[in-house]
Protein backbone atom coordinates (compact mmCIF):
# COMPACT_ATOMS: atom_id res chain seq x y z
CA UNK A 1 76.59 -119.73 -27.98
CA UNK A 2 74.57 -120.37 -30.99
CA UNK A 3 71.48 -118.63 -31.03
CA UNK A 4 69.70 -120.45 -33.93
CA UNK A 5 69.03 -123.08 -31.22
CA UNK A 6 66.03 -120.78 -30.36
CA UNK A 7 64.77 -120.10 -33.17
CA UNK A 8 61.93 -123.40 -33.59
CA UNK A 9 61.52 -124.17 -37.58
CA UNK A 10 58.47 -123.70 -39.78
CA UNK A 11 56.91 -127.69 -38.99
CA UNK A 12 57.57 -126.90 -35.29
CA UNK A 13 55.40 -123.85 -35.25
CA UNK A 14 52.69 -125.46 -37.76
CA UNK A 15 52.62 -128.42 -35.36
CA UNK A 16 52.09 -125.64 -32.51
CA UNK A 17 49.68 -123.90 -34.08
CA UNK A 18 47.74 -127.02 -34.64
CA UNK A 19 47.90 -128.13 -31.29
CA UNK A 20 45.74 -124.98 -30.49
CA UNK A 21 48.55 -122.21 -29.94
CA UNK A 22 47.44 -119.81 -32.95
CA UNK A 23 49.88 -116.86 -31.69
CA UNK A 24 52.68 -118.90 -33.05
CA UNK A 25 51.32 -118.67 -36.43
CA UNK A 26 52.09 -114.95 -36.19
CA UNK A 27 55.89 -116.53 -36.49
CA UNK A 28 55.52 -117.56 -39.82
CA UNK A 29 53.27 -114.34 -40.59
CA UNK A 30 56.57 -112.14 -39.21
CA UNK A 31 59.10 -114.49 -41.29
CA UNK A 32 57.12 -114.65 -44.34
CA UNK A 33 55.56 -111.48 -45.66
CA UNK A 34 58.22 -109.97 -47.10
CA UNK A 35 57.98 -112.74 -49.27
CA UNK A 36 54.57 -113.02 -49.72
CA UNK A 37 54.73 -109.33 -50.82
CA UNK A 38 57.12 -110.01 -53.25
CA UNK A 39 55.05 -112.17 -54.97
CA UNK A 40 52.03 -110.09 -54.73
CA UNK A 41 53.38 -107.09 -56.44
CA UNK A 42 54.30 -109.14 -58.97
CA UNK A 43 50.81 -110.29 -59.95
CA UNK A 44 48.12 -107.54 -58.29
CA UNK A 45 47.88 -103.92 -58.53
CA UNK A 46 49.96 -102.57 -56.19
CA UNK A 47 47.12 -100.99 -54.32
CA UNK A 48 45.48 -104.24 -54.07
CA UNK A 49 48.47 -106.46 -52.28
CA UNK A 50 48.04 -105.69 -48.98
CA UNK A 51 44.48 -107.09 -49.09
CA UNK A 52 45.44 -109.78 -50.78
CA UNK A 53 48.66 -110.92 -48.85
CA UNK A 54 45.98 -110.64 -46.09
CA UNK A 55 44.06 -113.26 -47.24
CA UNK A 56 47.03 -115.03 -48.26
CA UNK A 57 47.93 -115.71 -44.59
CA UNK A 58 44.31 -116.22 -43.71
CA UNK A 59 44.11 -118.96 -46.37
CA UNK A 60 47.17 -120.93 -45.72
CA UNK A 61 46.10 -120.80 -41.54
CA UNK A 62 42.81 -122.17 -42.91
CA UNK A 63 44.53 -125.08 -44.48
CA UNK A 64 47.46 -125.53 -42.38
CA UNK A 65 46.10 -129.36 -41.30
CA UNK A 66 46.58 -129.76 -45.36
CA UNK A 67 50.17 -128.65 -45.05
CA UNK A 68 51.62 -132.17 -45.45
CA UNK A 69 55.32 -131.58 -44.70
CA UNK A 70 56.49 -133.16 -47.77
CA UNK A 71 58.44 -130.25 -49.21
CA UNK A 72 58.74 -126.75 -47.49
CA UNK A 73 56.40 -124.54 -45.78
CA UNK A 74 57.69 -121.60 -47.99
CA UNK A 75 57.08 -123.30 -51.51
CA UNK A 76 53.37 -124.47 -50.09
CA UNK A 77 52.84 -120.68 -49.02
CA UNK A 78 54.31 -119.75 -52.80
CA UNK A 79 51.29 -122.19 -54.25
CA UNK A 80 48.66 -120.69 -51.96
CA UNK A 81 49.42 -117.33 -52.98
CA UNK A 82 49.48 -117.36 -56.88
CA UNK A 83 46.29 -118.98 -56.69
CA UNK A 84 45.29 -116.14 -54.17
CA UNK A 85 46.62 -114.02 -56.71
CA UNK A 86 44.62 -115.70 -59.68
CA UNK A 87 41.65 -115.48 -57.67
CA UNK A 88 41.91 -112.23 -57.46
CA UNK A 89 41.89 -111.73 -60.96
CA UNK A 90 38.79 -114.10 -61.55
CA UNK A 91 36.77 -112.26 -59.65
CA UNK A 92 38.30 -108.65 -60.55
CA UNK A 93 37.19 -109.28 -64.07
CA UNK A 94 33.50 -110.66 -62.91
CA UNK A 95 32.33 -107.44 -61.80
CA UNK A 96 30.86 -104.88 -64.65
CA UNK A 97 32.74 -101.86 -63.61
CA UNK A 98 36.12 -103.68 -64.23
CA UNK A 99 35.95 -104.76 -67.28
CA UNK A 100 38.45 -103.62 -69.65
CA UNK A 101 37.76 -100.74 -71.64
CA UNK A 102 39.40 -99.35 -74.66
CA UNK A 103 43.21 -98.60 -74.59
CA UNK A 104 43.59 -95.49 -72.16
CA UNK A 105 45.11 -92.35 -73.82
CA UNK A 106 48.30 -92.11 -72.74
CA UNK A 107 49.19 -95.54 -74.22
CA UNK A 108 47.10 -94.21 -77.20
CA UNK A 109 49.68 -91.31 -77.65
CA UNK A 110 52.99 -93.44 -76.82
CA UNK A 111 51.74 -95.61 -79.94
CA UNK A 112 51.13 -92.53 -81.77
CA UNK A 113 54.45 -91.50 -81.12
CA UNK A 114 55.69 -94.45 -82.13
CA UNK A 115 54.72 -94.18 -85.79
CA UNK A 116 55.52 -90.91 -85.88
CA UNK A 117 59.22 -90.34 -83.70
CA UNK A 118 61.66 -93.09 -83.49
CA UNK A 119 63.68 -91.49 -80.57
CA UNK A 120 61.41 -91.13 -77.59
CA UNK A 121 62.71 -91.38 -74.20
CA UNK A 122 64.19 -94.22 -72.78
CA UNK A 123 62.63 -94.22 -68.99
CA UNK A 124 59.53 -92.82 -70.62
CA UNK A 125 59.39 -95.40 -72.93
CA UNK A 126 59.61 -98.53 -70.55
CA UNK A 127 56.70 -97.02 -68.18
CA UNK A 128 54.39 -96.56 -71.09
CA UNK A 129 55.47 -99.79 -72.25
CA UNK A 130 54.87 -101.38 -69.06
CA UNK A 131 51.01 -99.54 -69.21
CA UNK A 132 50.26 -101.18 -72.52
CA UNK A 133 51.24 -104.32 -71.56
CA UNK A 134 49.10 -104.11 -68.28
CA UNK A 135 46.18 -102.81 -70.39
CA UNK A 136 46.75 -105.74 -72.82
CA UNK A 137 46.73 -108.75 -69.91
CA UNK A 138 43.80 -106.72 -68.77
CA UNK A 139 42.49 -107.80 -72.12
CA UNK A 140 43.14 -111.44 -71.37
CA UNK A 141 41.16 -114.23 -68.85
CA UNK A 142 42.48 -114.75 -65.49
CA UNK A 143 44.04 -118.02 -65.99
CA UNK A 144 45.84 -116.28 -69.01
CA UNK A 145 47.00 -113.57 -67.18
CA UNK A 146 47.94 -115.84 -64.54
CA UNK A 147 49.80 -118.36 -66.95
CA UNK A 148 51.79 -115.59 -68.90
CA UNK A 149 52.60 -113.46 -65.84
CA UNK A 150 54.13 -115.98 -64.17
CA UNK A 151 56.49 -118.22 -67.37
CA UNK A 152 57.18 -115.20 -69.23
CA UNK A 153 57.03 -111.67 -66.63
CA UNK A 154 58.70 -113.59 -63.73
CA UNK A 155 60.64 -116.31 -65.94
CA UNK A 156 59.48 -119.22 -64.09
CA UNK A 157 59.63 -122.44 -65.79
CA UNK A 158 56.60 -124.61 -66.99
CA UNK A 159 57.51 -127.18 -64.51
CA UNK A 160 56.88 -124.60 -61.67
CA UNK A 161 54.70 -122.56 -62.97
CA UNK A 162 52.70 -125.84 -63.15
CA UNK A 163 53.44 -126.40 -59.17
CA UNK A 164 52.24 -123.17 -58.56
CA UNK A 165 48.94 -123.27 -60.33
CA UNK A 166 48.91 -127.29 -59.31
CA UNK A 167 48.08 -127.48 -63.23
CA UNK A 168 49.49 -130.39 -65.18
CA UNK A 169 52.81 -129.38 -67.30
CA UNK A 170 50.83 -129.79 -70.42
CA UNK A 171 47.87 -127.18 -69.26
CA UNK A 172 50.29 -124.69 -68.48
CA UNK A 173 52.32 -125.14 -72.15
CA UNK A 174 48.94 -125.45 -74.10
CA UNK A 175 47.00 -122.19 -72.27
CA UNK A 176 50.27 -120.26 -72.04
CA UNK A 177 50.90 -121.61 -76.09
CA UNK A 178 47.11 -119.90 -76.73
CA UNK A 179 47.23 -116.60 -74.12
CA UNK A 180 50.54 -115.71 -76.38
CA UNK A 181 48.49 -115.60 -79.18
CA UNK A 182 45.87 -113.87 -78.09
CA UNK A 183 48.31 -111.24 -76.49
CA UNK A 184 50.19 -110.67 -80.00
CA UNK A 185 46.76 -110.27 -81.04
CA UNK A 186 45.76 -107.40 -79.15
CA UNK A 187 48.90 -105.81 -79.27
CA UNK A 188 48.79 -105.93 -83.13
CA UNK A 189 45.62 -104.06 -82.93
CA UNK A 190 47.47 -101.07 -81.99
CA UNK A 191 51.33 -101.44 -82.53
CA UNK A 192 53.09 -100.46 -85.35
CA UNK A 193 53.69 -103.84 -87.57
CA UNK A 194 56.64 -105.41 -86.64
CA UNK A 195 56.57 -104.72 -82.49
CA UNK A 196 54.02 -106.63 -81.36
C-alpha cells in the first residue's frame, strides 16, 4: 500500500484553502517551517525569527490567490520570505534606537589583538569575526544587507538572488558591486591593512 496516495500536494491544498477551507493551510504551515526557519536565521537576529517566520506565513496566506502555479509553492514561499526578511531590516534601521552605533568593545579588543598577537584562538576568532561582520552589515542599508547576505553569506547566485528579491540581474550585480565597497570600507576603518 502506498501511503503517499494520501498525502494531497501543495496546489491541492492552496486550491482548498481558496475554496474557503483555511485549516488546510496549516498543511503547508506544518510542511514548511522548518524551512522557512532556515532561511530566517540566516538573515534576522535569531531572537527576531520567530516573529518574522510568523508573518512570513501570514503574508504568503494573504497572497495565496497571487500564487500562480507556475513554478513551486516552496520557491514562491522562498521569495516571500527574503523580502519578509528585507523588510525587516528596512524598518529595523528606521527607528532611532537602532541605529548603529560605534563598533562594540569586544570587536574593539579582537582588532586590538589583532595588531598586537598573531595567534589568537581559532573558535574565538571566528565568533568575534562573525560579530564584526554583523556590526559592519549593521553599518550598511537594508537592500545592501539584503543583497550581500544573500550572493556572498549564503552563496546564492545573482540569477537567484535576483528571483528572490524579484530585482533585475543587473540591480542585484550593480548594488551588490557598490554594498562590497562600502563594506571594505568600513572594515578598513578598523582592520589591520591588509584584512579587510
Amino acid at each position: 500500500m502506498d501511503f503517499t496516495d494520501n498525502i494531497p500536494d501543495d496546489t491541492s491544498i492552496i486550491q482548498n484553502t481558496l475554496r474557503g477551507n483555511i485549516n488546510s493551510f496549516e498543511i503547508l504551515i506544518e510542511r514548511y517551517q522548518d524551512y522557512v526557519a532556515r532561511i530566517v536565521r540566516n538573515h534576522v537576529p535569531r531572537d527576531e525569527a520567530p516573529e518574522v517566520a510568523h508573518d512570513i506565513f501570514v503574508q504568503a496566506y494573504q497572497s495565496l490567490g497571487g500564487f500562480q502555479g507556475t513554478g513551486s509553492f516552496k520557491n514562491w514561499l522562498a521569495k516571500i520570505a527574503i523580502r519578509c526578511c528585507h523588510d525587516f531590516w528596512r524598518g529595523y534601521y528606521k527607528k532611532p534606537e537602532n541605529l548603529v552605533g560605534p563598533l562594540p568593545d569586544a570587536c574593539r579588543n579582537w582588532v586590538d589583538h589583532l595588531l598586537t598577537d598573531q595567534s589568537p584562538e581559532r573558535d574565538a576568532e571566528r565568533v568575534e569575526a562573525r560579530d564584526l561582520l554583523q556590526w559592519a552589515l549593521g553599518q550598511l542599508s537594508a537592500g545592501d544587507r539584503t543583497v550581500l547576505t544573500l550572493t556572498h553569506l549564503n552563496e546564492y547566485s545573482v540569477a537567484e538572488a535576483a528571483a528572490l528579491l524579484d530585482w533585475s540581474v543587473t540591480r542585484v550585480k550593480v548594488q551588490s558591486h557598490r554594498a562590497r565597497k562600502k563594506l571594505r570600507k568600513i572594515l578598513a576603518k578598523i582592520l589591520p591593512q591588509g584584512t579587510a
